[in-house]
N, C-alpha and C. Protein backbone atom coordinates (compact mmCIF):
# COMPACT_ATOMS: atom_id res chain seq x y z
N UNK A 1 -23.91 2.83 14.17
CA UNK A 1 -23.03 1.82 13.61
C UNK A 1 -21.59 2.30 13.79
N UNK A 2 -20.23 1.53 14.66
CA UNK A 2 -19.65 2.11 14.80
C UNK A 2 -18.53 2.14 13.19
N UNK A 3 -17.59 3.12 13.52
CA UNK A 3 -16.64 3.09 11.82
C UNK A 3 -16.13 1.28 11.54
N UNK A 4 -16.34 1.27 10.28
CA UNK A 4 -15.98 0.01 9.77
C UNK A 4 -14.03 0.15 10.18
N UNK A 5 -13.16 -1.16 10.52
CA UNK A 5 -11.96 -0.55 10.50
C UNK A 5 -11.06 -1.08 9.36
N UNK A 6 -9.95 -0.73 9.12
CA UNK A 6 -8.78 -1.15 8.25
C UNK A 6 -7.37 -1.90 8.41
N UNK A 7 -7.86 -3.25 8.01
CA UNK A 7 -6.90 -4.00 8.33
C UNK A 7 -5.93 -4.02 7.22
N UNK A 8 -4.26 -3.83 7.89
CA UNK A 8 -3.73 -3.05 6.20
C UNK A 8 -2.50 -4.50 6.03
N UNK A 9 -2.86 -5.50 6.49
CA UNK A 9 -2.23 -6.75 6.30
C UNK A 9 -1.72 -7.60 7.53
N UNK A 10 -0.75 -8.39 8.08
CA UNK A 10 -0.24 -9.23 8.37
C UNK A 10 0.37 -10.48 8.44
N UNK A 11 0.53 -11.04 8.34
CA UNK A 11 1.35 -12.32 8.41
C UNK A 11 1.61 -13.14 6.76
N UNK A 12 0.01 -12.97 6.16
CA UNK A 12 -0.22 -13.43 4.70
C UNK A 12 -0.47 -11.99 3.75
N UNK A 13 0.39 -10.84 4.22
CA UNK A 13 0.13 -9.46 3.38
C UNK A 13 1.24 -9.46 1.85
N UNK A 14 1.20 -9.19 1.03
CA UNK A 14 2.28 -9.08 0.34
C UNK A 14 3.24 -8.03 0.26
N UNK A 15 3.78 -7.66 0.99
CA UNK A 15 4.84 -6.60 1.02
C UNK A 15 6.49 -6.79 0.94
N UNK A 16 6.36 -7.62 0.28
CA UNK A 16 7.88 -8.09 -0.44
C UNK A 16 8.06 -6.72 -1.27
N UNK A 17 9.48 -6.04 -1.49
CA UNK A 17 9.65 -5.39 -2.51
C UNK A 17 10.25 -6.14 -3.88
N UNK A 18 9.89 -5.65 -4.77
CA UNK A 18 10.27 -6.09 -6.10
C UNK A 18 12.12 -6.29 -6.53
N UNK A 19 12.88 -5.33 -5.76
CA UNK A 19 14.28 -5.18 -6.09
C UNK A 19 14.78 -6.44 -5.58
N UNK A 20 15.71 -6.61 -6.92
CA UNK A 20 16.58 -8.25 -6.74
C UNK A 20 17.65 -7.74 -7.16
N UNK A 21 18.67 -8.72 -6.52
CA UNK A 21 19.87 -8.33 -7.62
C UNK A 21 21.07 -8.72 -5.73
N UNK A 22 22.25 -8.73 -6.01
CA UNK A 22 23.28 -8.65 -4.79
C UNK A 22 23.14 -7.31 -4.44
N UNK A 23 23.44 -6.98 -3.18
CA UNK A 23 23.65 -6.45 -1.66
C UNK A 23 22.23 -5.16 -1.99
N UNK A 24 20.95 -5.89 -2.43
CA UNK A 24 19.79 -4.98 -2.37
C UNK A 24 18.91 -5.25 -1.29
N UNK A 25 18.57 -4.23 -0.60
CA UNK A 25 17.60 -3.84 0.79
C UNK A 25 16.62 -3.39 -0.15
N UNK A 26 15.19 -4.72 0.04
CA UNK A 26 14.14 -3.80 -0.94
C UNK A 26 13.40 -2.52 -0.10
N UNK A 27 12.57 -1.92 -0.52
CA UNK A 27 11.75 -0.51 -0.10
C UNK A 27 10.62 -1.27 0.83
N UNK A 28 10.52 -0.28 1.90
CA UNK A 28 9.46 -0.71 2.65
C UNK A 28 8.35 0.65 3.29
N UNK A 29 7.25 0.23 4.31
CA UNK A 29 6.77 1.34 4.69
C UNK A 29 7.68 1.95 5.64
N UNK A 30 7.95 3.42 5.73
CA UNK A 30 8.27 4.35 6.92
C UNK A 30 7.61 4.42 8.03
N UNK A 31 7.94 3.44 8.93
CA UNK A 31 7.37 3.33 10.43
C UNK A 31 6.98 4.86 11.24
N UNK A 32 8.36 5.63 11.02
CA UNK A 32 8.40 6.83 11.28
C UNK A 32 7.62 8.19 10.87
N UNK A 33 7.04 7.75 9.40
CA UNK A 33 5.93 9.01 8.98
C UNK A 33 4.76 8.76 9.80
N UNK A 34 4.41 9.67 9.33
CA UNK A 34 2.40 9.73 9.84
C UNK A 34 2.06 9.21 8.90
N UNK A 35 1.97 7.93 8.35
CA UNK A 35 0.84 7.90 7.06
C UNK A 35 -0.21 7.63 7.34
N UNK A 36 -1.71 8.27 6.97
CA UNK A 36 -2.69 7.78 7.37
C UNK A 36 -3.15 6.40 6.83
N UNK A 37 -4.15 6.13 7.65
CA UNK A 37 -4.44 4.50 6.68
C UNK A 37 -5.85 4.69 5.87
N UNK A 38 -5.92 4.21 4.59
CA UNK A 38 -6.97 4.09 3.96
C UNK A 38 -8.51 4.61 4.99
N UNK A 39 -9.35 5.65 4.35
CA UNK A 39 -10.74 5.71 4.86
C UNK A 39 -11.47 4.80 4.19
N UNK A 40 -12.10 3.99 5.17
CA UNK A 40 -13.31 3.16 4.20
C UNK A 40 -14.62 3.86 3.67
N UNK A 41 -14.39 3.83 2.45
CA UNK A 41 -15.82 5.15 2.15
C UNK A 41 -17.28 4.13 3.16
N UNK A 42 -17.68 5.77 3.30
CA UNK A 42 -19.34 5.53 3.76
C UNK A 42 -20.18 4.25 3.37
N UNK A 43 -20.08 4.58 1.51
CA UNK A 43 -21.27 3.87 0.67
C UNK A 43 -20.68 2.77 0.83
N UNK A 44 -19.22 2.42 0.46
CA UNK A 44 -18.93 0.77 0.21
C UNK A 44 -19.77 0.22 1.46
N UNK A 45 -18.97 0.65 2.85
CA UNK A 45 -19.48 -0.13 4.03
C UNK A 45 -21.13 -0.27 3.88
N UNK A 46 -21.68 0.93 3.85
CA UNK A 46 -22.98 0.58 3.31
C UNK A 46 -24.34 -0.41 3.28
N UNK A 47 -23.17 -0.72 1.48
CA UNK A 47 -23.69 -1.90 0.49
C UNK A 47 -22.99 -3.25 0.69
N UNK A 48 -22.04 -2.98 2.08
CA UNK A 48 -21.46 -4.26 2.83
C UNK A 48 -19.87 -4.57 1.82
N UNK A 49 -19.63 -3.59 0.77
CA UNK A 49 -18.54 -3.97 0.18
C UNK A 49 -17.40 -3.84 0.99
N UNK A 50 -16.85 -4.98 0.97
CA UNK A 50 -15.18 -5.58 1.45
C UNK A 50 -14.45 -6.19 -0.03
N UNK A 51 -13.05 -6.04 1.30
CA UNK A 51 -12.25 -7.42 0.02
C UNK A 51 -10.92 -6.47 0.10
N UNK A 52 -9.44 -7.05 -0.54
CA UNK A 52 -8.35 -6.93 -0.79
C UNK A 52 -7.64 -6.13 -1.84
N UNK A 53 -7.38 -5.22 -1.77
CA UNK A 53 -6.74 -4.43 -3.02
C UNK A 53 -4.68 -4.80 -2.95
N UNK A 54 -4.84 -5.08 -4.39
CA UNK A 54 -3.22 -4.99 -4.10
C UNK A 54 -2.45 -4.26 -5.32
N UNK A 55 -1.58 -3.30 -4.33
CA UNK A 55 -1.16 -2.44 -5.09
C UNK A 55 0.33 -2.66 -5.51
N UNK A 56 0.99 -1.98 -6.23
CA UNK A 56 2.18 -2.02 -7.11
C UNK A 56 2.18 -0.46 -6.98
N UNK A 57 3.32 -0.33 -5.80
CA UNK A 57 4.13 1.41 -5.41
C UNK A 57 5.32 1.28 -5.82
N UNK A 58 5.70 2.27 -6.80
CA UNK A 58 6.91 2.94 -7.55
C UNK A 58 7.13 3.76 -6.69
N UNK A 59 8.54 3.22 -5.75
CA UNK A 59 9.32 4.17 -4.74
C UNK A 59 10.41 4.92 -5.54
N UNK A 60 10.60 6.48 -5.15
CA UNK A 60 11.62 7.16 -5.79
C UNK A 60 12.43 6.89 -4.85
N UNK A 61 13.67 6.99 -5.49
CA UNK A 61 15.64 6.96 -4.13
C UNK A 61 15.17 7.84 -2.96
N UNK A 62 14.09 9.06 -3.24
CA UNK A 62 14.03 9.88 -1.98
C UNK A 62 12.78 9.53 -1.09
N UNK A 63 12.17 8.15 -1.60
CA UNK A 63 11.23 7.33 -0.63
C UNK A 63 9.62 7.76 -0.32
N UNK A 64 9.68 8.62 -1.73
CA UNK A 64 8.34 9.23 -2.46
C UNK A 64 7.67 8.26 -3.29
N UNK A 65 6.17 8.34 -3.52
CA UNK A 65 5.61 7.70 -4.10
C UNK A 65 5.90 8.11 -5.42
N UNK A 66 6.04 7.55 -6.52
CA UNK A 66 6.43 8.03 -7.90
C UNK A 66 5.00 7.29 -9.09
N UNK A 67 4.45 6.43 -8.55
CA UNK A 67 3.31 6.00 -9.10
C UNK A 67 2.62 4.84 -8.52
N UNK A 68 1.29 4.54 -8.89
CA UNK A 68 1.04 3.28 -8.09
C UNK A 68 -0.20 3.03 -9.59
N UNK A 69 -0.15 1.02 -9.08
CA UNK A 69 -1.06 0.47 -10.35
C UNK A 69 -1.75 -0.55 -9.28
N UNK A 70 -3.04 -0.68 -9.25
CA UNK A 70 -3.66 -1.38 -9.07
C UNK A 70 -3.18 -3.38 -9.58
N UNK A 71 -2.59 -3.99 -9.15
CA UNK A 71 -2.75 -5.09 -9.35
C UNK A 71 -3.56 -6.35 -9.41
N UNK A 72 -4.66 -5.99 -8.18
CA UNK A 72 -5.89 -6.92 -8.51
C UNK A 72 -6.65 -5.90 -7.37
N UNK A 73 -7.64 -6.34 -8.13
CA UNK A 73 -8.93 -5.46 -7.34
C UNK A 73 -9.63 -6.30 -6.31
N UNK A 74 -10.32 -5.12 -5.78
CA UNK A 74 -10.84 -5.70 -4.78
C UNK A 74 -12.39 -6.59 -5.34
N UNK A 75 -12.31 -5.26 -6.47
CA UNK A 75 -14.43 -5.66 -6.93
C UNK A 75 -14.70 -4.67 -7.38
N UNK A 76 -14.07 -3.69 -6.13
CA UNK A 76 -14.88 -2.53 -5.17
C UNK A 76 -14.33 -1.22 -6.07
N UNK A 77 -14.92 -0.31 -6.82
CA UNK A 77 -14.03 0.51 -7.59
C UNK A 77 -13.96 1.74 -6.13
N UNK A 78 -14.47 1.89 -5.12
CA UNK A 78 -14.61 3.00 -4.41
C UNK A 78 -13.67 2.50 -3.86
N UNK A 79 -13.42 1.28 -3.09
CA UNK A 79 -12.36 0.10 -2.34
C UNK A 79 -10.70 0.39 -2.95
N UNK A 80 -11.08 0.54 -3.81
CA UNK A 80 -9.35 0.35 -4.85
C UNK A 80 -9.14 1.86 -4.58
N UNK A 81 -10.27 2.66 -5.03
CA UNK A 81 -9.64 4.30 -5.35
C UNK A 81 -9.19 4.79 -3.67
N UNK A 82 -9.76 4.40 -2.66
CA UNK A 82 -9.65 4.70 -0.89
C UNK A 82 -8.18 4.07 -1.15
N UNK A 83 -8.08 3.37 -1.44
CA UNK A 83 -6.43 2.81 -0.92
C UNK A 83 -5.41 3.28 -2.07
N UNK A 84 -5.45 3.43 -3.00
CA UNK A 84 -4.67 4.22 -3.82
C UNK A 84 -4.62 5.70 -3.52
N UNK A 85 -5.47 6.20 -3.15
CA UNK A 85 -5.51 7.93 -2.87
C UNK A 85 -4.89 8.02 -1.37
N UNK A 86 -4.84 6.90 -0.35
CA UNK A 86 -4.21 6.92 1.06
C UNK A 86 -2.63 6.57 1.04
N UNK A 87 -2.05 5.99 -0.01
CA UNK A 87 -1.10 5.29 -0.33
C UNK A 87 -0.12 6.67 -0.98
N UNK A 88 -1.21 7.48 -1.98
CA UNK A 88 -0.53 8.18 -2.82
C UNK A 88 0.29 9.09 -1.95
N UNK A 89 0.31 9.46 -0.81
CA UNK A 89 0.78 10.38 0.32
C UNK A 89 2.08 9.96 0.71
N UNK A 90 1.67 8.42 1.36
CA UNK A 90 2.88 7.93 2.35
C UNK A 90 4.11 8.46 1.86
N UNK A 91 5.39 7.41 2.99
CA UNK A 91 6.56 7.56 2.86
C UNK A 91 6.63 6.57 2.94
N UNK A 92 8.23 6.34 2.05
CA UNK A 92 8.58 4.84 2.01
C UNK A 92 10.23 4.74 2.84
N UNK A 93 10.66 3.59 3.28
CA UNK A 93 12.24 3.99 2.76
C UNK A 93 12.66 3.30 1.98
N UNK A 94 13.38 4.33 1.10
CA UNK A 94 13.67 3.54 -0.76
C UNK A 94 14.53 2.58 -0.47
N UNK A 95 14.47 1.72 -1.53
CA UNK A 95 14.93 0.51 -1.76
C UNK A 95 16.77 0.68 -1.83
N UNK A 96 17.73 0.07 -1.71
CA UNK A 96 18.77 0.28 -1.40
C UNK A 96 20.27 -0.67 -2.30
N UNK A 97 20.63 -0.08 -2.70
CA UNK A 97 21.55 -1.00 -3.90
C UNK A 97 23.18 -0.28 -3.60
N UNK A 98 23.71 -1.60 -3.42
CA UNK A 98 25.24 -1.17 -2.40
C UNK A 98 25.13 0.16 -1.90
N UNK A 99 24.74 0.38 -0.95
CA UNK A 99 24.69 1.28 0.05
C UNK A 99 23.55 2.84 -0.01
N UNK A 100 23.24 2.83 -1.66
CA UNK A 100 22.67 4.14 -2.04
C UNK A 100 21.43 3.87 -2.70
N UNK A 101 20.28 4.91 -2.09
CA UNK A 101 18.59 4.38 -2.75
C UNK A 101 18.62 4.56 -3.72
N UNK A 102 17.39 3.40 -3.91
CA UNK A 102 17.16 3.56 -5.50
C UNK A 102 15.93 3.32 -5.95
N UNK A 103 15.67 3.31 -6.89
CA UNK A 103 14.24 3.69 -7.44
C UNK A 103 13.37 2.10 -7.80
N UNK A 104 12.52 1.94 -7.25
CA UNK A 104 12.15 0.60 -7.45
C UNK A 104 10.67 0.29 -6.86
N UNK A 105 9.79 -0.68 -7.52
CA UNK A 105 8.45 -1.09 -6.89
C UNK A 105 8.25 -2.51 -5.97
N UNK A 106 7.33 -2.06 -5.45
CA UNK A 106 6.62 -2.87 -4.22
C UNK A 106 5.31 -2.68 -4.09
N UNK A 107 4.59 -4.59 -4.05
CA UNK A 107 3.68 -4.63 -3.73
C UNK A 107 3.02 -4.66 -2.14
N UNK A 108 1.93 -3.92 -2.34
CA UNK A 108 1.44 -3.51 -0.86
C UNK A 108 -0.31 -3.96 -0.90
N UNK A 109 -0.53 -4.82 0.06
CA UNK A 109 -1.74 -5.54 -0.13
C UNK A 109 -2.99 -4.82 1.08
N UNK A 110 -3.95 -4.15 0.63
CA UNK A 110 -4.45 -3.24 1.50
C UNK A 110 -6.12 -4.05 1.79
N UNK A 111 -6.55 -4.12 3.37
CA UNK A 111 -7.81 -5.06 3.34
C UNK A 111 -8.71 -4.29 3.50
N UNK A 112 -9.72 -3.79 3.36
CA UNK A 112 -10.78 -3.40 3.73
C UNK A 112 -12.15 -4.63 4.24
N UNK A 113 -12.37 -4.65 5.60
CA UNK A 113 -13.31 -5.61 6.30
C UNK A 113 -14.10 -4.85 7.22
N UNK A 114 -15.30 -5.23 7.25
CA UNK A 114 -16.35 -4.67 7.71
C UNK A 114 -16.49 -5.42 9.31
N UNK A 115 -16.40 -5.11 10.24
CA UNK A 115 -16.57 -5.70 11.65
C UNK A 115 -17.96 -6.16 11.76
């Protein structure tokens, strides 16, 4: 069976950042890191579990993860914990308020689908 793969959004993903306000650049992913992408555990694929996790990432000014909350689940408690523990690593670039980062959250909508 070949690896199930990870589709980590597109076109209908939610990756708006949360920061509002005048001359704010919200936080996004770092094109430039290595971040790996979510492993789909073994068992979910399995027992055929899929579905959408969406997360809520607390970017620090230095474009570190500073916390993350589950916003809606997938179902899948193995599903949610794979994409929160792949997430907890990345790099971001922080969100930006007249000219200097700043500390702020963004939702990031992660798919797990079985081919």
């Amino acid at each position: 069976m070949p690896p199930p793969e990870v589709n980590l959004g597109g076109g209908d993903s939610f990756t708006n950042a949360l920061a509002s306000g005048p001359a704010v650049l919200p936080a996004r992913v770092d094109q430039h890191w290595r971040n790996r992408e979510p492993i789909y555990p073994v068992a979910a694929a399995e027992r055929g579990e899929h579905g959408a996790v969406v997360l809520l990432i607390h970017v620090d000014p230095d474009g570190a993860v500073a916390g993350i909350e589950v916003t809606a689940t997938s179902g899948f408690r193995l599903l949610d914990r794979a994409a929160r523990e792949a997430v907890q690593t990345w790099h971001f670039l922080p969100a930006v308020h007249d000219g200097k980062p700043v500390a702020s959250a963004m939702p990031l909508r992660v798919l797990f689908e079985l081919n």
